[in-house]
PDB file of N, CA and C in Angstrom:
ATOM      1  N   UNK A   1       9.973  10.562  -2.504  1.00  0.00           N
ATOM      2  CA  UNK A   1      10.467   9.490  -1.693  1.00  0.00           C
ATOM      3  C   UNK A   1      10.591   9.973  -0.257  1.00  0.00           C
ATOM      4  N   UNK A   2      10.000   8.870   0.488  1.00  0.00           N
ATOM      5  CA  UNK A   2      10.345   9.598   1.726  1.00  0.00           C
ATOM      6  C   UNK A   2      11.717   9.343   2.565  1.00  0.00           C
ATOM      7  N   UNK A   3      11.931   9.886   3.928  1.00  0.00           N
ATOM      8  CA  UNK A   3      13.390   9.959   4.805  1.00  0.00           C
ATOM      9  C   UNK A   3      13.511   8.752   5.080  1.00  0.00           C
ATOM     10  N   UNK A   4      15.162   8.090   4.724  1.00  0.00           N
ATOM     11  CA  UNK A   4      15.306   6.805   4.929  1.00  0.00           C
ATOM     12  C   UNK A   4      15.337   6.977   7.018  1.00  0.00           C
ATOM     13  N   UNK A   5      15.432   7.214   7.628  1.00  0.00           N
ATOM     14  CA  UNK A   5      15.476   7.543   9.069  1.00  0.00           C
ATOM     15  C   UNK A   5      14.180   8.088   9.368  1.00  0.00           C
ATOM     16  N   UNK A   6      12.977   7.413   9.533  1.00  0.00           N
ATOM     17  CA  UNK A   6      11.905   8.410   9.865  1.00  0.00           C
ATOM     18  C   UNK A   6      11.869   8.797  11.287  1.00  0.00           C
ATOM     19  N   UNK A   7      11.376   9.341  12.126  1.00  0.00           N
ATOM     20  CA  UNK A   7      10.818  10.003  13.302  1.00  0.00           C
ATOM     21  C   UNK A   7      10.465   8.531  14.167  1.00  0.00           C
ATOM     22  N   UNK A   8      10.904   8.102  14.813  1.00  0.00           N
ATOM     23  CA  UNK A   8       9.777   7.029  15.804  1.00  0.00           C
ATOM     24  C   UNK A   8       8.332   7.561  15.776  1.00  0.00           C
ATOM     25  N   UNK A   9       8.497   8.455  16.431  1.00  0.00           N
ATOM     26  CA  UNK A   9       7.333   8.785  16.837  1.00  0.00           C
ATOM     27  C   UNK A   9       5.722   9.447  15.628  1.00  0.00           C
ATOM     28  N   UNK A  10       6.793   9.106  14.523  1.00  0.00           N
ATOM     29  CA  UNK A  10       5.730   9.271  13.831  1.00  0.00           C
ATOM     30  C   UNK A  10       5.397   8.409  12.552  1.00  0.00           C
ATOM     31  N   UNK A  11       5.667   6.565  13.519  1.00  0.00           N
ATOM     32  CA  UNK A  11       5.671   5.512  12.778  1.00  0.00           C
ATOM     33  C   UNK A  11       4.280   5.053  12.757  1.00  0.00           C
ATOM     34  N   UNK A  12       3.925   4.031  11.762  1.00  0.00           N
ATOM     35  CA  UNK A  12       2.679   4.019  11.974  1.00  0.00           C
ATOM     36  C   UNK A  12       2.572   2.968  10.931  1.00  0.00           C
ATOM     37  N   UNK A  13       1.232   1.882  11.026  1.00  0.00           N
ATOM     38  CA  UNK A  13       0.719   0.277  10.292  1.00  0.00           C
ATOM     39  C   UNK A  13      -0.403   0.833   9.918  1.00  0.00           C
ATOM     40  N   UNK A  14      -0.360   0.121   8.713  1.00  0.00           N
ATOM     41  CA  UNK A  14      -2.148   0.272   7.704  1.00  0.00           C
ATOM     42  C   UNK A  14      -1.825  -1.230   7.371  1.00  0.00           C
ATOM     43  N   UNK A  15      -3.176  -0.931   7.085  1.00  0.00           N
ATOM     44  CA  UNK A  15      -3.877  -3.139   6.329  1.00  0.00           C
ATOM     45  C   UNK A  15      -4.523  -1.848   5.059  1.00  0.00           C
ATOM     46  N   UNK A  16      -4.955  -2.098   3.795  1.00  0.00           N
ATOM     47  CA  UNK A  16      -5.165  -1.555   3.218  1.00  0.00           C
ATOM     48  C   UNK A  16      -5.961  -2.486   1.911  1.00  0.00           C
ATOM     49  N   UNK A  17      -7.249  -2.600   2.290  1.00  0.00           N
ATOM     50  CA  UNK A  17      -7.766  -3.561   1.570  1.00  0.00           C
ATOM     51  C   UNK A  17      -8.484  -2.672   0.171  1.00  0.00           C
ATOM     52  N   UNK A  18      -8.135  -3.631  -0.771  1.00  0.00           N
ATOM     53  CA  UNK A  18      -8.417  -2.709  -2.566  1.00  0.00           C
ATOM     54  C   UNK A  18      -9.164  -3.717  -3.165  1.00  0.00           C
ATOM     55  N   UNK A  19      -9.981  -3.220  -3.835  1.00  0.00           N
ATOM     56  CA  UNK A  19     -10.766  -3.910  -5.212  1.00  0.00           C
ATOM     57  C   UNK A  19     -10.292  -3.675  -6.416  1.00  0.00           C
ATOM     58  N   UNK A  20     -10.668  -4.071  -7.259  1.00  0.00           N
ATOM     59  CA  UNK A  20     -10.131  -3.546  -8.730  1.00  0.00           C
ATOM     60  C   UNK A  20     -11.494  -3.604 -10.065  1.00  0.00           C
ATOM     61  N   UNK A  21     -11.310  -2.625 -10.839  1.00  0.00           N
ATOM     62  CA  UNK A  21     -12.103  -2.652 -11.487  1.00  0.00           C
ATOM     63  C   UNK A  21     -11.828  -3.566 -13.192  1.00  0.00           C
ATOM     64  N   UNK A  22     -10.383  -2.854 -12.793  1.00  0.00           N
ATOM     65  CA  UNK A  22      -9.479  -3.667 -14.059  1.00  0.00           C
ATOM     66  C   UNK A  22      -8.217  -3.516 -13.903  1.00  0.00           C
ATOM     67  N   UNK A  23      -7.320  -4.390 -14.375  1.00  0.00           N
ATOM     68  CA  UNK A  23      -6.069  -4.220 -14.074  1.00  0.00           C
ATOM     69  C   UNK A  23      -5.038  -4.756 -15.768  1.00  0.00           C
ATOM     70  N   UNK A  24      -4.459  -4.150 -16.297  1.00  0.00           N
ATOM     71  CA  UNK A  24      -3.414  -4.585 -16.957  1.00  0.00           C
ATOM     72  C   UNK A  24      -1.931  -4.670 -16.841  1.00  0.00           C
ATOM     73  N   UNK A  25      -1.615  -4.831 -15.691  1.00  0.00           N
ATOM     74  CA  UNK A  25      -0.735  -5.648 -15.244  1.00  0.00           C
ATOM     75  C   UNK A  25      -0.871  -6.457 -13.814  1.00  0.00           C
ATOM     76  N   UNK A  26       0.545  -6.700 -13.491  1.00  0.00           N
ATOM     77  CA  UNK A  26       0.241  -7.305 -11.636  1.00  0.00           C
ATOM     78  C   UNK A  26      -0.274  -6.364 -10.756  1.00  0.00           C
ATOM     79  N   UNK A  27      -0.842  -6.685 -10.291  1.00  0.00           N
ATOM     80  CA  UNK A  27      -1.707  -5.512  -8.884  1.00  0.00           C
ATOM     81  C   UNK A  27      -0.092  -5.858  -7.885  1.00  0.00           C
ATOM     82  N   UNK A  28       0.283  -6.818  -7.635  1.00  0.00           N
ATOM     83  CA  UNK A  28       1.326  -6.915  -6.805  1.00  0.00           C
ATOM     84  C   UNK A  28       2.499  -5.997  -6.697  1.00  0.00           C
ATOM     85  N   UNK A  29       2.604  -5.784  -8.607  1.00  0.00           N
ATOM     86  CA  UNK A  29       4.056  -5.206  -9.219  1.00  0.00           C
ATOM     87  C   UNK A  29       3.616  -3.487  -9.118  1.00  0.00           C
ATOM     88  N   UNK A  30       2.455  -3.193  -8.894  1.00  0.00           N
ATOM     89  CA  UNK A  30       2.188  -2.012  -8.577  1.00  0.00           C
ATOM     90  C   UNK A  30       2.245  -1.421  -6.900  1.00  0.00           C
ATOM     91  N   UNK A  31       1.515  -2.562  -6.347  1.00  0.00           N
ATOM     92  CA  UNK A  31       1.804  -1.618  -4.998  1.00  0.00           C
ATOM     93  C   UNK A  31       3.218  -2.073  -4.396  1.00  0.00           C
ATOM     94  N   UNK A  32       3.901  -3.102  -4.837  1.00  0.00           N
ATOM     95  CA  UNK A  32       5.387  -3.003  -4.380  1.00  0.00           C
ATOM     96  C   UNK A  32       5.963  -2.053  -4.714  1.00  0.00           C
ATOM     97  N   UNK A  33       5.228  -1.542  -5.892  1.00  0.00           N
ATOM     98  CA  UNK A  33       6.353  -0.344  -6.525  1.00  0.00           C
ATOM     99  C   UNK A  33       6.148   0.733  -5.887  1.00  0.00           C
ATOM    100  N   UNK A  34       5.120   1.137  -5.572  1.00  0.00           N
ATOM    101  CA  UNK A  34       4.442   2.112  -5.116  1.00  0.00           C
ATOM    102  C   UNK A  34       4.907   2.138  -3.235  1.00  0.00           C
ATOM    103  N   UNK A  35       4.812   1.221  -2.852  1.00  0.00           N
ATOM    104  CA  UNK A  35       5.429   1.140  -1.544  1.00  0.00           C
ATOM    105  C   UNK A  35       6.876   1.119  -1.109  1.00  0.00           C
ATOM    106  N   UNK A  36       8.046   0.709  -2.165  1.00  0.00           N
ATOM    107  CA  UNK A  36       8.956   1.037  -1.656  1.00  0.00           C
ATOM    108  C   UNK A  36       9.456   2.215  -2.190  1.00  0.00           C
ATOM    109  N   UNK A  37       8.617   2.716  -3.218  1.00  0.00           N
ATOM    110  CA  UNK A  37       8.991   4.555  -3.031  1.00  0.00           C
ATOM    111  C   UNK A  37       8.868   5.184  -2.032  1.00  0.00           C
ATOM    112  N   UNK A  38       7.957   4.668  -1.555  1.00  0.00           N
ATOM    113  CA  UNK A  38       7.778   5.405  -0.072  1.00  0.00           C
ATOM    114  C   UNK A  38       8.290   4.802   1.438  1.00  0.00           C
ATOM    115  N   UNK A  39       9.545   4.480   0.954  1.00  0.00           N
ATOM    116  CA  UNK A  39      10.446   3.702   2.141  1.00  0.00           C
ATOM    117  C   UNK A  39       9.515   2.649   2.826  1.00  0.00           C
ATOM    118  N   UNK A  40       8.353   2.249   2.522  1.00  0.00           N
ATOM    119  CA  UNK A  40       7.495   1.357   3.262  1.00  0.00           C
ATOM    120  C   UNK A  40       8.076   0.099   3.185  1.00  0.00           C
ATOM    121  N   UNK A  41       7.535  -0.668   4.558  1.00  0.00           N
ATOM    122  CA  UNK A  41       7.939  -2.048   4.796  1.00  0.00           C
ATOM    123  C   UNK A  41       6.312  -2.813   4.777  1.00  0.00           C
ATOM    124  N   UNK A  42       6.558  -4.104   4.397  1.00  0.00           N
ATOM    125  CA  UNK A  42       5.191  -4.938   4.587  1.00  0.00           C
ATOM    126  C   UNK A  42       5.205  -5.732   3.626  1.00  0.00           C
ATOM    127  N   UNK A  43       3.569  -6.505   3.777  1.00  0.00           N
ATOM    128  CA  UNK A  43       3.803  -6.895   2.696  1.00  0.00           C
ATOM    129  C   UNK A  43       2.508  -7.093   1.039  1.00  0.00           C
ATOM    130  N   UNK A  44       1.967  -7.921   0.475  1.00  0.00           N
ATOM    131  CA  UNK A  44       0.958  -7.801  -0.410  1.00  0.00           C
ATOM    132  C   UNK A  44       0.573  -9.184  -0.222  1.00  0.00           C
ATOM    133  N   UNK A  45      -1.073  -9.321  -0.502  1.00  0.00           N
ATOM    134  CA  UNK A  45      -1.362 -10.732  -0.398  1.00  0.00           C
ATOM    135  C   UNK A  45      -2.429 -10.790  -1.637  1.00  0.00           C
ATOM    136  N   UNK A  46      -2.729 -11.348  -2.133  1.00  0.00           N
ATOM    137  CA  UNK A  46      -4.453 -11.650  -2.725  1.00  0.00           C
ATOM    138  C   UNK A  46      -5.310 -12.634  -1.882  1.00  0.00           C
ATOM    139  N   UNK A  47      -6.754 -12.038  -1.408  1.00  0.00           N
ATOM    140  CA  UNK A  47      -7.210 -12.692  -0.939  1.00  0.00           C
ATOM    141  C   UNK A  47      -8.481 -13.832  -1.090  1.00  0.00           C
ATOM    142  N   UNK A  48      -8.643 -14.783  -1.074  1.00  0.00           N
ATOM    143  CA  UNK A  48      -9.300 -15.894  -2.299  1.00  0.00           C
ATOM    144  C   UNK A  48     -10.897 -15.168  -1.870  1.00  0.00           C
ATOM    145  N   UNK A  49     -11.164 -13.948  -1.568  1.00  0.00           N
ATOM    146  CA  UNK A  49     -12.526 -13.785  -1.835  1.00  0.00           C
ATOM    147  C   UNK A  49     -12.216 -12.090  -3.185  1.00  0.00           C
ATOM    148  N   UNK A  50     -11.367 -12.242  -3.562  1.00  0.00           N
ATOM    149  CA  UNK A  50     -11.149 -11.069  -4.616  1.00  0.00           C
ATOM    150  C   UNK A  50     -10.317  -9.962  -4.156  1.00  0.00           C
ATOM    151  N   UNK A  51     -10.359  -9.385  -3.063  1.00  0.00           N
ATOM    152  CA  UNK A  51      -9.844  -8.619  -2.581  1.00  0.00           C
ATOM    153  C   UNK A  51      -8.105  -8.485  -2.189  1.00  0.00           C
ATOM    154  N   UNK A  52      -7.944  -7.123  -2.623  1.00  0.00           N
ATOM    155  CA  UNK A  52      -5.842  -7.220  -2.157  1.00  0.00           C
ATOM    156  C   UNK A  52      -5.546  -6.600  -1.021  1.00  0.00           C
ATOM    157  N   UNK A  53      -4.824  -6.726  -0.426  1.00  0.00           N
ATOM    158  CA  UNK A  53      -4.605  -6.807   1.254  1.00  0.00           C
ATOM    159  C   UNK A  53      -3.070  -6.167   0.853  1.00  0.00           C
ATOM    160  N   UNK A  54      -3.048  -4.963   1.611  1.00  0.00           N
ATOM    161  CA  UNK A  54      -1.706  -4.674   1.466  1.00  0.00           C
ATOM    162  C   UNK A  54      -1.187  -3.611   3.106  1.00  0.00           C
ATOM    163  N   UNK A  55      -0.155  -4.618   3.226  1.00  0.00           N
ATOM    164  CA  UNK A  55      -0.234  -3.827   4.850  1.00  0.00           C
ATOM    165  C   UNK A  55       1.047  -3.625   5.296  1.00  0.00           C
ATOM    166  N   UNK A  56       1.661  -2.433   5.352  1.00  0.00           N
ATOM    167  CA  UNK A  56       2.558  -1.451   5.180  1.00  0.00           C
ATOM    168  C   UNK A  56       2.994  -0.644   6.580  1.00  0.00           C
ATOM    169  N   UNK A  57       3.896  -0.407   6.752  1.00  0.00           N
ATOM    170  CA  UNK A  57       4.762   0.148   8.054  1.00  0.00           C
ATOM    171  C   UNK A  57       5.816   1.145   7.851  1.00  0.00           C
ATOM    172  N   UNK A  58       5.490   2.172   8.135  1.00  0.00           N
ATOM    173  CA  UNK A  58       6.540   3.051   8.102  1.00  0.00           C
ATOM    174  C   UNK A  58       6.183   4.686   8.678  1.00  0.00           C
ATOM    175  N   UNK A  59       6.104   5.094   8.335  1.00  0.00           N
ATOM    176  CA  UNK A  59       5.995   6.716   8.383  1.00  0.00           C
ATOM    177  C   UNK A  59       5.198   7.425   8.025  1.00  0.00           C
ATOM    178  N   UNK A  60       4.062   7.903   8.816  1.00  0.00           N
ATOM    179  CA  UNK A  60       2.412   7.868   8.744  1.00  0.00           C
ATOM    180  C   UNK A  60       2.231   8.745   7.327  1.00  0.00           C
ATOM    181  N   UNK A  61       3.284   9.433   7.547  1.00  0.00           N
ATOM    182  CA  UNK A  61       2.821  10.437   6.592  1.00  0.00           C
ATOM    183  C   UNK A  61       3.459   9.793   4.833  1.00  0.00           C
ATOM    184  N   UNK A  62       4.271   8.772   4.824  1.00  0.00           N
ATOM    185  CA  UNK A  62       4.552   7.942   3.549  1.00  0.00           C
ATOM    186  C   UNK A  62       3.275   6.932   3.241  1.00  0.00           C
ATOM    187  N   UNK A  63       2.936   6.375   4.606  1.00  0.00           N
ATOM    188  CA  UNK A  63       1.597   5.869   4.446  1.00  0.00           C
ATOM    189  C   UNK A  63       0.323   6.504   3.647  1.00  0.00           C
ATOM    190  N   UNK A  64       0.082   7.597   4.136  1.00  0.00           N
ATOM    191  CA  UNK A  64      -1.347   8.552   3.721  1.00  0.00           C
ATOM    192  C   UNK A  64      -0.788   8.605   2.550  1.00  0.00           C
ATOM    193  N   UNK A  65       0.523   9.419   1.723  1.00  0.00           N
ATOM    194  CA  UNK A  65       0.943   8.848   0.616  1.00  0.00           C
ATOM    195  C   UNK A  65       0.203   7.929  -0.547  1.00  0.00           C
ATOM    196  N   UNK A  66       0.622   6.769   0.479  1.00  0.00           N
ATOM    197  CA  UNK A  66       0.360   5.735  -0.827  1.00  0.00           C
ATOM    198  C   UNK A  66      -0.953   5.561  -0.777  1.00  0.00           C
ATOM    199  N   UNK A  67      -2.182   5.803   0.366  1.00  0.00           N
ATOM    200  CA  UNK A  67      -3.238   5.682   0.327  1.00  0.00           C
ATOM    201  C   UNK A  67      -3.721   6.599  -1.007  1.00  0.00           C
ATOM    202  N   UNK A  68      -3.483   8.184  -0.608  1.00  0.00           N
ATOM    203  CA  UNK A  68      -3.438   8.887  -1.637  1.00  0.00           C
ATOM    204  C   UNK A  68      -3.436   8.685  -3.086  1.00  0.00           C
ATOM    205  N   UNK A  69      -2.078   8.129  -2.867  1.00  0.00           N
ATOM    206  CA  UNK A  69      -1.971   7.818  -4.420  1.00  0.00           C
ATOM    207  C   UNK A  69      -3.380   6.598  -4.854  1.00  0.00           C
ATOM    208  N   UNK A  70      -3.657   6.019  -4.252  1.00  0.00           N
ATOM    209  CA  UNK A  70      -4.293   4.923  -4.496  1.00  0.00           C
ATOM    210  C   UNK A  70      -6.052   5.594  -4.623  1.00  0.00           C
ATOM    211  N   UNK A  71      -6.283   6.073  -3.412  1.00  0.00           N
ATOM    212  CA  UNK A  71      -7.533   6.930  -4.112  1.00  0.00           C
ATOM    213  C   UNK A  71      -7.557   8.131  -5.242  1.00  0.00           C
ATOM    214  N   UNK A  72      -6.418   8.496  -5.593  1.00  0.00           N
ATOM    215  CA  UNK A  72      -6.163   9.699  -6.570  1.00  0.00           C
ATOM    216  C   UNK A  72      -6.369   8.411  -7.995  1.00  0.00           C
ATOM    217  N   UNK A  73      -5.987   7.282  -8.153  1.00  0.00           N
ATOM    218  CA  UNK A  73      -6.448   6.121  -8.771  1.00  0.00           C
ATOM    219  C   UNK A  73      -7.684   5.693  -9.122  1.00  0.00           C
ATOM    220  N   UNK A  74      -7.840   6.107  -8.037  1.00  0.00           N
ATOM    221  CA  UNK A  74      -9.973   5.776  -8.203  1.00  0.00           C
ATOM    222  C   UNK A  74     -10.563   6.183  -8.805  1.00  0.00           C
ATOM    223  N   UNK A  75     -10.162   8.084  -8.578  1.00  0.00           N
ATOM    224  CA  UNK A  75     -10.641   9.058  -9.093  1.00  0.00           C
ATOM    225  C   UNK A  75     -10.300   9.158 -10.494  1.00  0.00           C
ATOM    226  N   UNK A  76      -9.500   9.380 -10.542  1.00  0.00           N
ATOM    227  CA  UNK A  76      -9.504   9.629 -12.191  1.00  0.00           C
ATOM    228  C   UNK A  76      -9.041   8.052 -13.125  1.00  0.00           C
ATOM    229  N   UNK A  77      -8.913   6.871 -12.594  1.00  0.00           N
ATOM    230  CA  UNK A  77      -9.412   5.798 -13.683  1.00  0.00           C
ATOM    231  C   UNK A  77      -8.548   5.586 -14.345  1.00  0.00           C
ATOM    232  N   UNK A  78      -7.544   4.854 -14.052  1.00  0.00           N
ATOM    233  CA  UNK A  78      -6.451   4.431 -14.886  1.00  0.00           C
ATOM    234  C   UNK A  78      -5.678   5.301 -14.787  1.00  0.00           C
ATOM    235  N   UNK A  79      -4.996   5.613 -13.942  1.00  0.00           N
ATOM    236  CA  UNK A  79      -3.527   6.517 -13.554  1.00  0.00           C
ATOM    237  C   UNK A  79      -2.541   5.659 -13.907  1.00  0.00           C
ATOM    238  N   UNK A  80      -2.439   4.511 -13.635  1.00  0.00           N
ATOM    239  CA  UNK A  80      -1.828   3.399 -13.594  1.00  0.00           C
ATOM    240  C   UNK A  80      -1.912   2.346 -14.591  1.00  0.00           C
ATOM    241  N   UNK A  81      -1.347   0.989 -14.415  1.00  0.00           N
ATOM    242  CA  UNK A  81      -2.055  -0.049 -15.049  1.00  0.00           C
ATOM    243  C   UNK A  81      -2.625  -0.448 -14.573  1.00  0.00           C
ATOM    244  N   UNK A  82      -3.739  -0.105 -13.467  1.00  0.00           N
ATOM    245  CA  UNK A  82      -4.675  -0.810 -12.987  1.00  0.00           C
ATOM    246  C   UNK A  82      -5.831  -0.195 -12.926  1.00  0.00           C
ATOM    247  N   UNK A  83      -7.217  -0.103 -12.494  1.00  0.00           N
ATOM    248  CA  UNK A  83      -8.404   0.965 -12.359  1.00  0.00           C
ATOM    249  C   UNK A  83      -8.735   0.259 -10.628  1.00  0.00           C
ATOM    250  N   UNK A  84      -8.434   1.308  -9.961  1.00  0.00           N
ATOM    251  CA  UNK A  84      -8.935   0.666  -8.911  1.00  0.00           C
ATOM    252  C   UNK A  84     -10.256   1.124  -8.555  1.00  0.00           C
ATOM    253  N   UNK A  85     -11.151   0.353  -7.798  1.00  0.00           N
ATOM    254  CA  UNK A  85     -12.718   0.675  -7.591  1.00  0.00           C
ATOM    255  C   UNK A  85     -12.606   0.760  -5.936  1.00  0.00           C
ATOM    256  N   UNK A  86     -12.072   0.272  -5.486  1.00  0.00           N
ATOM    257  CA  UNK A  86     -12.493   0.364  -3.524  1.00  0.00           C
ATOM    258  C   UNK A  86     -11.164   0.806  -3.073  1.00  0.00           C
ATOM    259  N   UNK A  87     -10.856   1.604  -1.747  1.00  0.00           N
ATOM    260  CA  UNK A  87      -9.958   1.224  -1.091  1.00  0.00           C
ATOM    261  C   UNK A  87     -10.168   1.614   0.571  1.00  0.00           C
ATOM    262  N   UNK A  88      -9.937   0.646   1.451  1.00  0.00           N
ATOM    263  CA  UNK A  88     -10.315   0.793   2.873  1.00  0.00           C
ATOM    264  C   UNK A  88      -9.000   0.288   3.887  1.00  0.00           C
ATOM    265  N   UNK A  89      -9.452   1.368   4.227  1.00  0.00           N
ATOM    266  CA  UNK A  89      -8.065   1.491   5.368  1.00  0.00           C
ATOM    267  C   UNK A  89      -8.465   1.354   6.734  1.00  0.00           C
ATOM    268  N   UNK A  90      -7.582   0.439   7.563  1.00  0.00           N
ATOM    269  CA  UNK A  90      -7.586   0.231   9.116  1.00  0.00           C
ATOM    270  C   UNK A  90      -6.181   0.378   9.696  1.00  0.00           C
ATOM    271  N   UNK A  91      -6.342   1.470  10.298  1.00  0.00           N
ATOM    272  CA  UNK A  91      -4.793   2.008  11.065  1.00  0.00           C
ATOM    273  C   UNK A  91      -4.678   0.967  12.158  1.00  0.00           C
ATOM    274  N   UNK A  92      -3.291   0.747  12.271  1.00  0.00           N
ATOM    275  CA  UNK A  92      -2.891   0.194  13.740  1.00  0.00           C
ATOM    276  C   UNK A  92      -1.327   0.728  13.999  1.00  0.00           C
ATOM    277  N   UNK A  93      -0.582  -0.065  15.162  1.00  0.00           N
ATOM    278  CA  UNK A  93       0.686   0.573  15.932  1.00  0.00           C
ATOM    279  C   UNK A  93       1.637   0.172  15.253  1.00  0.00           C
ATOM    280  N   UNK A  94       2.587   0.903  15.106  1.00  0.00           N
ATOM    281  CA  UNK A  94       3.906   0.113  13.854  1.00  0.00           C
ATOM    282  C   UNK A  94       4.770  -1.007  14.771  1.00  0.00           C
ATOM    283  N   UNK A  95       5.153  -1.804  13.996  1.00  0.00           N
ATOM    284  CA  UNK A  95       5.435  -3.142  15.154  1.00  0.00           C
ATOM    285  C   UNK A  95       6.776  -3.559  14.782  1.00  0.00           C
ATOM    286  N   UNK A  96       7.341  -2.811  13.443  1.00  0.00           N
ATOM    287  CA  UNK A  96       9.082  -3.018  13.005  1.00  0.00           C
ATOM    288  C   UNK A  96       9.353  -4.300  12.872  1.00  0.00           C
ATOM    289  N   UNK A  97       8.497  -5.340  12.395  1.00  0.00           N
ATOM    290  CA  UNK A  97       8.004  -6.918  12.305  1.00  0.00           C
ATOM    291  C   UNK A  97       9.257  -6.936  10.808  1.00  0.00           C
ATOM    292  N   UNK A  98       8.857  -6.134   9.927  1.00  0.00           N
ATOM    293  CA  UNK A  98       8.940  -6.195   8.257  1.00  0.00           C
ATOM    294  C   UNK A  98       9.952  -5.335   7.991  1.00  0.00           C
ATOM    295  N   UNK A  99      11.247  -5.686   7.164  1.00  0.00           N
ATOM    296  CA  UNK A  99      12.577  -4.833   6.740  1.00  0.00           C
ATOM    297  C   UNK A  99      12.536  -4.849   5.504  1.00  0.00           C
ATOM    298  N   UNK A 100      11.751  -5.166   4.416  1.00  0.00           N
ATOM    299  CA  UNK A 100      11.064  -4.639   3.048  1.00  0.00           C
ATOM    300  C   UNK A 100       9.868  -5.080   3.293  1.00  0.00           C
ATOM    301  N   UNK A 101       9.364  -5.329   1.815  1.00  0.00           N
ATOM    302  CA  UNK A 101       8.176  -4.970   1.226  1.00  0.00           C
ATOM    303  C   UNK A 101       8.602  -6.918   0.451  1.00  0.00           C
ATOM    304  N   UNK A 102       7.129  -7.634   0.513  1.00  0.00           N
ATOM    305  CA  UNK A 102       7.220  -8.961  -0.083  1.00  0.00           C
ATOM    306  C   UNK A 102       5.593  -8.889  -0.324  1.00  0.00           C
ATOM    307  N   UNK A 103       6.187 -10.755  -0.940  1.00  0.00           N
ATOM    308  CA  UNK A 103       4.607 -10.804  -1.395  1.00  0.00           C
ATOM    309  C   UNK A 103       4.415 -12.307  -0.632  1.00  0.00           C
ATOM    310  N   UNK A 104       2.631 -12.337   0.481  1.00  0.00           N
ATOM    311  CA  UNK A 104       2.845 -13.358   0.942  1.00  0.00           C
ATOM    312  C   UNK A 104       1.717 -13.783   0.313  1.00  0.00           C
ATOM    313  N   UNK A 105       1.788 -15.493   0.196  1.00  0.00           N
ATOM    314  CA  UNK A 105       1.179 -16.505   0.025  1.00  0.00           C
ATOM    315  C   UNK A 105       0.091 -16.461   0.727  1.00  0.00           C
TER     316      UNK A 105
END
């Protein structure tokens, strides 16, 4: 888990777009879970062309984290209840917009 007080200066936004190969449970109930272990703020979307959108704020290095975890997913294929097949990341500036983690419409 990471420091509830992180560093300013070493805040930092991902968009974090995932595919799936298979999933047996919520893709939602996973990366919420997975994100507020890691003190992350943001939120989860599904997007009507297949793809999950998950875009997260906090502490670069809780970030790479959950990326981590998410390609360590890829790799070995069912870590989880889910199999994930893609994951692509676009960094941007942390903007302190988000005080948890939701799921938007």
């Amino acid at each position: 888990m990471s420091d509830k007080n992180p560093n300013p200066d070493k805040l930092s936004a991902a968009t974090i777009l995932v595919t799936l190969r298979s999933s047996k449970g919520d893709f939602h109930e996973y990366a919420s879970k997975i994100a507020r272990q890691r003190s992350l703020n943001g939120y989860y979307q599904e997007l009507p062309d297949g793809l999950y959108k998950i875009h997260v704020e906090g502490d670069k290095s809780s970030i790479q984290a959950l990326i981590g975890y998410m390609e360590m997913n890829k790799t070995f294929d069912k870590v989880d209840t889910v199999a994930i097949d893609q994951v692509m990341v676009s960094w941007s500036s942390y903007s302190s917009t988000y005080s948890d983690f939701s799921i938007k419409e």
